[in-house]
C-alpha atoms as a PDB file:
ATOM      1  CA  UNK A   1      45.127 -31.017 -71.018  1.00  0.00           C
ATOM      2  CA  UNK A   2      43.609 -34.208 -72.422  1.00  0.00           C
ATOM      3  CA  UNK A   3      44.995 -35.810 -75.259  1.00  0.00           C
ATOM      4  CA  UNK A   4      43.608 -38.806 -77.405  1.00  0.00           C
ATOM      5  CA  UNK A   5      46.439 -40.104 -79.220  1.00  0.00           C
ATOM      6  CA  UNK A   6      50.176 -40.880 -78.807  1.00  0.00           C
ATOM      7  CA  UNK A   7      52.333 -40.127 -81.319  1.00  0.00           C
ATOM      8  CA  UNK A   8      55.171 -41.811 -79.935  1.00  0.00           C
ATOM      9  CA  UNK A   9      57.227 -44.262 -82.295  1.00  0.00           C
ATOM     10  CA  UNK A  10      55.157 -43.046 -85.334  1.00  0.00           C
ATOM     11  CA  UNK A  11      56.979 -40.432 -86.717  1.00  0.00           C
ATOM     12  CA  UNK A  12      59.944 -42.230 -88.208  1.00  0.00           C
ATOM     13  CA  UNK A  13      57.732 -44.519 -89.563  1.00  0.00           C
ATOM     14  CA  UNK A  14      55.647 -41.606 -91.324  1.00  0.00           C
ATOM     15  CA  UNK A  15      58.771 -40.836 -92.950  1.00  0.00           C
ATOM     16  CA  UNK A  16      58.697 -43.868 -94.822  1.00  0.00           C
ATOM     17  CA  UNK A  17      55.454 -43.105 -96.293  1.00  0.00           C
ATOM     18  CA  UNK A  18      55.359 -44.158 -99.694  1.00  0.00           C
ATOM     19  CA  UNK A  19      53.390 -42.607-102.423  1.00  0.00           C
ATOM     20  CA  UNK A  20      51.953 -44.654-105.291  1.00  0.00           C
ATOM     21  CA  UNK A  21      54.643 -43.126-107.918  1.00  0.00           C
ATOM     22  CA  UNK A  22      57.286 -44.836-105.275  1.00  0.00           C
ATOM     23  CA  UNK A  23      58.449 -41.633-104.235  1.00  0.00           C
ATOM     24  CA  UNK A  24      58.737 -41.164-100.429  1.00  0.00           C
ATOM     25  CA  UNK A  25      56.257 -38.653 -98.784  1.00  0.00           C
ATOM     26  CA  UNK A  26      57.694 -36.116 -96.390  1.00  0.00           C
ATOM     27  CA  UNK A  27      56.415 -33.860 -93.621  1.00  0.00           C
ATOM     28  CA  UNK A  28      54.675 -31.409 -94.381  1.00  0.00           C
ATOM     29  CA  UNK A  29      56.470 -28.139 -93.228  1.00  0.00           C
ATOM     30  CA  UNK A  30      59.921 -30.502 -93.742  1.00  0.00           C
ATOM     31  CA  UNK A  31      62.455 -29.826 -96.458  1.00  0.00           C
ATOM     32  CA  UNK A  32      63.828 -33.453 -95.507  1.00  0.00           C
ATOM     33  CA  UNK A  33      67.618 -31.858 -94.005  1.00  0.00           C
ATOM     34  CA  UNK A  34      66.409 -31.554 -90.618  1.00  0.00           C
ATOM     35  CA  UNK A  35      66.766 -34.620 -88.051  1.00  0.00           C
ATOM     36  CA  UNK A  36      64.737 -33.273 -85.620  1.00  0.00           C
ATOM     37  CA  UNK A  37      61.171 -33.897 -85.998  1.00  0.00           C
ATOM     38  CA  UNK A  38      60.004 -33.666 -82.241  1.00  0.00           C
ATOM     39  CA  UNK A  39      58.451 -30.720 -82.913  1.00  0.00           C
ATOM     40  CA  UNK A  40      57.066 -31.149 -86.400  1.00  0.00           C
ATOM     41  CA  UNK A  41      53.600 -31.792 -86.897  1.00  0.00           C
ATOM     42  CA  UNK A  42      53.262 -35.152 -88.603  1.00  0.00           C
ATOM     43  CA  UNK A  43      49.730 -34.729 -90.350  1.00  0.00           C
ATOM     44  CA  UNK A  44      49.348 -35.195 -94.270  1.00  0.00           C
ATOM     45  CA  UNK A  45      47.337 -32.663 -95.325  1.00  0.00           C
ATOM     46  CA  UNK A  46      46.037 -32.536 -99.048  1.00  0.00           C
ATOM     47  CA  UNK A  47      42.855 -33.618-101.203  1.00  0.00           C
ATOM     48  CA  UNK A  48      41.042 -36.763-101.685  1.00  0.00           C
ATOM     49  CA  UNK A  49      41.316 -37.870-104.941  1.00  0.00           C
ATOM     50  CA  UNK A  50      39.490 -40.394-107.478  1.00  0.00           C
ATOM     51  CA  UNK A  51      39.803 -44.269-106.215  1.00  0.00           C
ATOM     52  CA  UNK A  52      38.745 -43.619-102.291  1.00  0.00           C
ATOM     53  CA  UNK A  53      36.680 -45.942-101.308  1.00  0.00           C
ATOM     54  CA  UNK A  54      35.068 -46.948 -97.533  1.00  0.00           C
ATOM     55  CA  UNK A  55      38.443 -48.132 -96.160  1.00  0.00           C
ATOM     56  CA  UNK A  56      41.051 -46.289 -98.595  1.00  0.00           C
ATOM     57  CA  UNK A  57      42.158 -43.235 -98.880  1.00  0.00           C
ATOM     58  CA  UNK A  58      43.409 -41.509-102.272  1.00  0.00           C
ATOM     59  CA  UNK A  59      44.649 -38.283-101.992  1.00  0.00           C
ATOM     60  CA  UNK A  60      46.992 -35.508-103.663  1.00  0.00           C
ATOM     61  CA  UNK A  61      49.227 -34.075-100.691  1.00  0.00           C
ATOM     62  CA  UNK A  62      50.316 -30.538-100.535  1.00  0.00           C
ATOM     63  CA  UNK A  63      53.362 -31.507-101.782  1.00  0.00           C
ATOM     64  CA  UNK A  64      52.271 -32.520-104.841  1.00  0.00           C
ATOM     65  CA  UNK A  65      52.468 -37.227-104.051  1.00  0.00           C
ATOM     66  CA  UNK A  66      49.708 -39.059-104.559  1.00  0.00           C
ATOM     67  CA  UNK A  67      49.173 -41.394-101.662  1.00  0.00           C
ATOM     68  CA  UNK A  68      47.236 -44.746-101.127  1.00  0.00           C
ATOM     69  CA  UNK A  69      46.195 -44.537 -97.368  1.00  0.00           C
ATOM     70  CA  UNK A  70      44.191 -47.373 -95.254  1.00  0.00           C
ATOM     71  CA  UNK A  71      41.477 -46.041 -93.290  1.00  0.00           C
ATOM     72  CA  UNK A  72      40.055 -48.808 -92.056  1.00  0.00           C
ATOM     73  CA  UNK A  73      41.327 -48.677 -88.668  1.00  0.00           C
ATOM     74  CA  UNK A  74      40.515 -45.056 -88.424  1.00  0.00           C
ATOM     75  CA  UNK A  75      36.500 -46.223 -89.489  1.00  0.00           C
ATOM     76  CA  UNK A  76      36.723 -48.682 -86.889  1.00  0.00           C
ATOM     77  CA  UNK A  77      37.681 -46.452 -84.260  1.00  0.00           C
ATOM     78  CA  UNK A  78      34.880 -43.306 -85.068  1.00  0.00           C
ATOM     79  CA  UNK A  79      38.100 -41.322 -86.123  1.00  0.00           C
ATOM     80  CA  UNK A  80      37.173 -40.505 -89.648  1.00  0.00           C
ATOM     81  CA  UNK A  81      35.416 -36.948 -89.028  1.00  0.00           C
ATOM     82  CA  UNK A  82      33.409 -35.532 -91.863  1.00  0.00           C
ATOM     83  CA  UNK A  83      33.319 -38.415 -94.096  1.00  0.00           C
ATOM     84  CA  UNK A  84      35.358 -38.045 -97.087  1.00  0.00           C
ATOM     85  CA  UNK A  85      34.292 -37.003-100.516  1.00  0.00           C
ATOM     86  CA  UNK A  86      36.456 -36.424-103.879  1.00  0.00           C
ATOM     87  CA  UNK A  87      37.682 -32.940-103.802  1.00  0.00           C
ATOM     88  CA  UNK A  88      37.515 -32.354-100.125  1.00  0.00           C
ATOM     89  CA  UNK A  89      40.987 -31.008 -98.366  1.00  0.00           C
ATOM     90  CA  UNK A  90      41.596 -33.372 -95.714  1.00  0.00           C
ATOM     91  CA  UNK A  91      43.748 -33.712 -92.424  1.00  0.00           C
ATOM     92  CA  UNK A  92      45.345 -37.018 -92.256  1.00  0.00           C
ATOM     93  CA  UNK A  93      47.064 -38.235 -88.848  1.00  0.00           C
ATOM     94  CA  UNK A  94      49.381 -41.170 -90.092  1.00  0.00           C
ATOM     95  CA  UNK A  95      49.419 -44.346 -87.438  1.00  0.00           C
ATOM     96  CA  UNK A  96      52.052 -46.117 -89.100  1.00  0.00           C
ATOM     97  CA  UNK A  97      53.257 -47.033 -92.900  1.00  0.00           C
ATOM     98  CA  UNK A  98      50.226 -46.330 -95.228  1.00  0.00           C
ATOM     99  CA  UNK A  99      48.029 -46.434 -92.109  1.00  0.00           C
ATOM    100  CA  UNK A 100      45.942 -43.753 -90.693  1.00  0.00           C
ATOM    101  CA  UNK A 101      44.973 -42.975 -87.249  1.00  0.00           C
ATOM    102  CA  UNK A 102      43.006 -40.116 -87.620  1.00  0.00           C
ATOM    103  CA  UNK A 103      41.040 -38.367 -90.901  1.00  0.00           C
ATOM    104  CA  UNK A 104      39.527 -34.655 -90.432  1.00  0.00           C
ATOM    105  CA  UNK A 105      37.401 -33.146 -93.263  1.00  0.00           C
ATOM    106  CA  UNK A 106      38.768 -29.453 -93.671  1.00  0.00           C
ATOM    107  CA  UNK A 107      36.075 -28.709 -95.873  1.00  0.00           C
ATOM    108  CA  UNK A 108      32.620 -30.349 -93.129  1.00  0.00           C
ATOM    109  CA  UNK A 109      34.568 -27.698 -90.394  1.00  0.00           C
ATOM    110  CA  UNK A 110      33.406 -24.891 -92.429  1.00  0.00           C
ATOM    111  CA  UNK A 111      30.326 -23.000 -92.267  1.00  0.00           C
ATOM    112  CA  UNK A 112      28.878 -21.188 -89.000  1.00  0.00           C
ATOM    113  CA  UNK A 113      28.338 -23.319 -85.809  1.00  0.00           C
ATOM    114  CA  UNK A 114      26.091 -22.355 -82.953  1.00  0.00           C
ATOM    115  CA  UNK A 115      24.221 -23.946 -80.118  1.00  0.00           C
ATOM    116  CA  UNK A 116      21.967 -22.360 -77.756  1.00  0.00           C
ATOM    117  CA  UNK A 117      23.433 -19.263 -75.464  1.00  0.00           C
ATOM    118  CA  UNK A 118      24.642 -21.210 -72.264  1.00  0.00           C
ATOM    119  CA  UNK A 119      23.931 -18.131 -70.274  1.00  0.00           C
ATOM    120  CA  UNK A 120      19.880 -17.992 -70.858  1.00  0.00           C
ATOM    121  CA  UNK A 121      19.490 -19.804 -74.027  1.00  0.00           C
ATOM    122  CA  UNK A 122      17.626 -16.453 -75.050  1.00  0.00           C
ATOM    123  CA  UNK A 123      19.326 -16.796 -78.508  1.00  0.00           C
ATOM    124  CA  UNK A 124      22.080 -18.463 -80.469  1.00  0.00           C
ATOM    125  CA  UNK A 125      26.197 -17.921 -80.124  1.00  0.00           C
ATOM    126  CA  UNK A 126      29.093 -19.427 -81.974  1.00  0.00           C
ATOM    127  CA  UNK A 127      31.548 -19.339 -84.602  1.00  0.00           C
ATOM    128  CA  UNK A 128      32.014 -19.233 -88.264  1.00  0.00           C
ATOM    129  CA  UNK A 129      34.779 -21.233 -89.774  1.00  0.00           C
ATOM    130  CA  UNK A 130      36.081 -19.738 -92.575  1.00  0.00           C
ATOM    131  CA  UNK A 131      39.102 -21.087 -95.305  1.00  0.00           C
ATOM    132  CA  UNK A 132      42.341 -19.515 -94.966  1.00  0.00           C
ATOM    133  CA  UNK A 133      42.506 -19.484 -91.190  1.00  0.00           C
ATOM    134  CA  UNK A 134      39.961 -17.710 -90.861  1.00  0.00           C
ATOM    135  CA  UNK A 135      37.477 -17.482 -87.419  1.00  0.00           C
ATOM    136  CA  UNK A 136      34.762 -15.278 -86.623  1.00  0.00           C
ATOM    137  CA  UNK A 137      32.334 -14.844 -83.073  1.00  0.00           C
ATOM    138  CA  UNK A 138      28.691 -15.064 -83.453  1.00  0.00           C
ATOM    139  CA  UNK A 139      27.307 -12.861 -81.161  1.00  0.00           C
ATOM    140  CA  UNK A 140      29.911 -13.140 -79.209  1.00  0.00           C
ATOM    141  CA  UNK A 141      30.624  -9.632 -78.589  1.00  0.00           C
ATOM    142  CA  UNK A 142      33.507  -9.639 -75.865  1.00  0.00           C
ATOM    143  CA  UNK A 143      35.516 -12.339 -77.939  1.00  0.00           C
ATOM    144  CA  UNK A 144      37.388 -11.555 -80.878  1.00  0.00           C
ATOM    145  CA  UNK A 145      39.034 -14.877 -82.495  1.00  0.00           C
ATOM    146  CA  UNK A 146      41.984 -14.508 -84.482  1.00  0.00           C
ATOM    147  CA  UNK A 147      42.699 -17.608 -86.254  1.00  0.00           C
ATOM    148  CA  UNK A 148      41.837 -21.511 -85.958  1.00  0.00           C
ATOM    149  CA  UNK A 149      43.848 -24.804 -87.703  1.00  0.00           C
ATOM    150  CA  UNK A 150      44.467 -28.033 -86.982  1.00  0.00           C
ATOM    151  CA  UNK A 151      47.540 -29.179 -85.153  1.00  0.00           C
ATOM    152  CA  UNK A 152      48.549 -33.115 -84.898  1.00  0.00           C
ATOM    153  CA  UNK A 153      44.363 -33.610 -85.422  1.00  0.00           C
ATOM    154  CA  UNK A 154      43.276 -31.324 -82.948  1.00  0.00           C
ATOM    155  CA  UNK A 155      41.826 -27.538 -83.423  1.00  0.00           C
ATOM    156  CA  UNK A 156      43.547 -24.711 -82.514  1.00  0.00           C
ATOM    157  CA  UNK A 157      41.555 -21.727 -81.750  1.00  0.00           C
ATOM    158  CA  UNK A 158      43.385 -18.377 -80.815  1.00  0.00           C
ATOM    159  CA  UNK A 159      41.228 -15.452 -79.837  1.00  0.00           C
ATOM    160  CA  UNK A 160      41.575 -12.401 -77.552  1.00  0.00           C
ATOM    161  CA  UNK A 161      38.960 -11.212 -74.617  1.00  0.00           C
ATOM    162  CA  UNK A 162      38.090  -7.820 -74.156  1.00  0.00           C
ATOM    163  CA  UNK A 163      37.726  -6.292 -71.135  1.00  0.00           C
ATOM    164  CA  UNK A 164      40.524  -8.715 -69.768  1.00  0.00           C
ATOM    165  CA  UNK A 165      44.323  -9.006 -70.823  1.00  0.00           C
ATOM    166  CA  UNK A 166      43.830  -8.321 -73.680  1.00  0.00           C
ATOM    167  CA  UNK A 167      46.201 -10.892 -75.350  1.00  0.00           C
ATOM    168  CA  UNK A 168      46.027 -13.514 -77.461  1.00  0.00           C
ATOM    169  CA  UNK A 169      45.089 -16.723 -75.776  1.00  0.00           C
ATOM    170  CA  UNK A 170      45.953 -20.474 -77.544  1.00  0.00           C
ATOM    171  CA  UNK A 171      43.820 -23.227 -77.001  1.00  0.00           C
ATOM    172  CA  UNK A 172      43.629 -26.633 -78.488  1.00  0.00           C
ATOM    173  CA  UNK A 173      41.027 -28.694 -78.685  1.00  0.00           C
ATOM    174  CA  UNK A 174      40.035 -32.278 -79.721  1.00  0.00           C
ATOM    175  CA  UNK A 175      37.287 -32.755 -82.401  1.00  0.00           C
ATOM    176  CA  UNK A 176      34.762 -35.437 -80.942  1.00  0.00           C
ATOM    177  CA  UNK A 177      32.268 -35.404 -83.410  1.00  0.00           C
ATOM    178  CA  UNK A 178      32.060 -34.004 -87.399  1.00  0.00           C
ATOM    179  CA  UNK A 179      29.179 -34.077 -89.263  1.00  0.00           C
ATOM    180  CA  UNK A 180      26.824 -32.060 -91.836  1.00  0.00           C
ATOM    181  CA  UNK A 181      25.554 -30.462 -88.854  1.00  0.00           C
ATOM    182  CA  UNK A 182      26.982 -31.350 -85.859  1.00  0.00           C
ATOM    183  CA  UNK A 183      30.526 -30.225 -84.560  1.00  0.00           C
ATOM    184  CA  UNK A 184      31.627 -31.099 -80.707  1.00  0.00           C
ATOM    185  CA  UNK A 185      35.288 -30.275 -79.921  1.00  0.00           C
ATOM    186  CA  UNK A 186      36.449 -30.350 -75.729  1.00  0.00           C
ATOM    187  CA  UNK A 187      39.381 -29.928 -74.025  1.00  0.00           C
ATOM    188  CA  UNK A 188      40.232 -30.395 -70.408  1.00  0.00           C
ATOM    189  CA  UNK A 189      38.053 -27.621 -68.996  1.00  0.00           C
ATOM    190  CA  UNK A 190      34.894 -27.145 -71.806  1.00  0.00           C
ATOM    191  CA  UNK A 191      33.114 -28.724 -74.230  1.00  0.00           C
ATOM    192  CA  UNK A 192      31.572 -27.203 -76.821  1.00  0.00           C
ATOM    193  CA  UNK A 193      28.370 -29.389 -78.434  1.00  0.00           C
ATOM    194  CA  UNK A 194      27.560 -26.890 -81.944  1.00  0.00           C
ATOM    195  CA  UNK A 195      24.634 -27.587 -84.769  1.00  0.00           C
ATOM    196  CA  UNK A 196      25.707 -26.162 -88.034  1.00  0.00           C
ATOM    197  CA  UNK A 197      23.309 -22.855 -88.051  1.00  0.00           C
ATOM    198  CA  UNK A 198      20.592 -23.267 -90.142  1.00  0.00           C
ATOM    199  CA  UNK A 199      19.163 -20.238 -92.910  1.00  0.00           C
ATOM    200  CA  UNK A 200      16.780 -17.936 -91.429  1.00  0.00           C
ATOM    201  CA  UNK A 201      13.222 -18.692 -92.827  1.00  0.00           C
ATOM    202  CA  UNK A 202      12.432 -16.198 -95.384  1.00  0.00           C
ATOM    203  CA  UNK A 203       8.870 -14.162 -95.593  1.00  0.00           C
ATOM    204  CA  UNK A 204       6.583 -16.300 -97.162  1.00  0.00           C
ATOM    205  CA  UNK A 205       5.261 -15.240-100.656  1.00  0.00           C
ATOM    206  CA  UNK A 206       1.643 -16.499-100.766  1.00  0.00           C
ATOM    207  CA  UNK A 207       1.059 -12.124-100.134  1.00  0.00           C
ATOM    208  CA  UNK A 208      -2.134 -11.179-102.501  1.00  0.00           C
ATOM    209  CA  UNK A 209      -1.359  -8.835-104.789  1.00  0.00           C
ATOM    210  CA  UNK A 210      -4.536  -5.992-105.483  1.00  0.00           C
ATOM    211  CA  UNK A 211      -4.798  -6.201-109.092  1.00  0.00           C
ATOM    212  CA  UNK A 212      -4.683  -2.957-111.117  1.00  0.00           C
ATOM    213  CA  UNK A 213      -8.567  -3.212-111.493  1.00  0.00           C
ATOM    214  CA  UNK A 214      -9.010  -2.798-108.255  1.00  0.00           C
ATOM    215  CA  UNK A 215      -7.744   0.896-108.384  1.00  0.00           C
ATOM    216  CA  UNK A 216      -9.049   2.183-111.272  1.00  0.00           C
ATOM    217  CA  UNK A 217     -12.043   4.845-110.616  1.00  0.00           C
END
């Protein structure tokens, strides 16, 4: 499977993460006794905060620091998907020291994404995105998904097939492109191009009323 980034030589660095209070940030996920990290994921998750601007990052981590992050290399580099906007949970995929590599607005994945059905293109198919975990098919009856996050800035999707197996299948996938309305994640084998699904137009209200007059005898 195709990955984008290499992680290797970063994670001791993340460690070393500093928060502006001078306390040092750890893992998420790590209460700080364990030496072995290989299989930790190394991604700051939390909310942007007040003093963000184009190239820095303020945010309040899950566990509870307050970090000062530089983004700029992440701008550069198309990485920062979503944008970022005070109050926003955000996925941050550390480079190095008070570097990112990698920003992913939690919040711009949510919503219902669809493009046209691949099969005949008769109507529209999907997902909806929900917090909490939670993913749902749109019309997408022989698919049942499960649960989606993000893993070391990539999506996880697990979802079952019915008529097959029958068990729960894992796949990850990297985000391409985030934005208000377009989300396009791929892995080795697919690619998924999605529009963010717009509201169906309502009945128009310019309907003439008869006036009571008109009844009377």
């Amino acid at each position: 499977m195709k990955k984008i980034f290499a992680f290797t030589g970063v994670l001791a660095a993340v460690i070393m993460m500093g928060s502006c209070g001078n306390k040092t940030a750890k893992f998420p996920f790590d209460n700080g006794d364990s030496l072995d990290v290989a299989n930790v994921d190394p991604t700051i998750y939390g909310v942007c905060s007040d003093g963000s601007s184009m190239n820095v990052l303020r945010m309040v981590t899950d566990t509870g620091d307050t970090l000062t992050v530089n983004i700029e290399r992440a701008q550069e580099e198309g990485l920062v998907l979503g944008g970022i906007q005070v109050g926003d949970r955000l996925a941050v995929v550390p480079y190095k020291k008070d570097t990112a590599q990698m920003v992913i607005n939690q919040a711009a994945l949510l919503g219902n994404w669809v493009m046209p059905n691949p099969i005949d293109g008769s109507d529209e198919v999907g997902i909806t995105i929900k917090e909490g975990g939670i993913v749902e098919g749109i019309e997408q009856g022989s698919i049942v998904y499960k649960t989606w996050r993000l893993v070391n800035g990539q999506l996880e999707l697990v979802m079952m097939r019915e008529g097959g197996s029958e068990m729960d299948e894992t796949y990850l996938y990297d985000i391409k492109k985030l934005t208000p309305d377009s989300l396009v994640f791929q892995n080795a084998d697919d690619i998924y191009e999605y529009g963010r699904q717009k509201p169906k137009e309502q009945y128009g209200t310019d309907i003439k009323l008869e006036e009571v007059e008109d009844f009377k005898m």
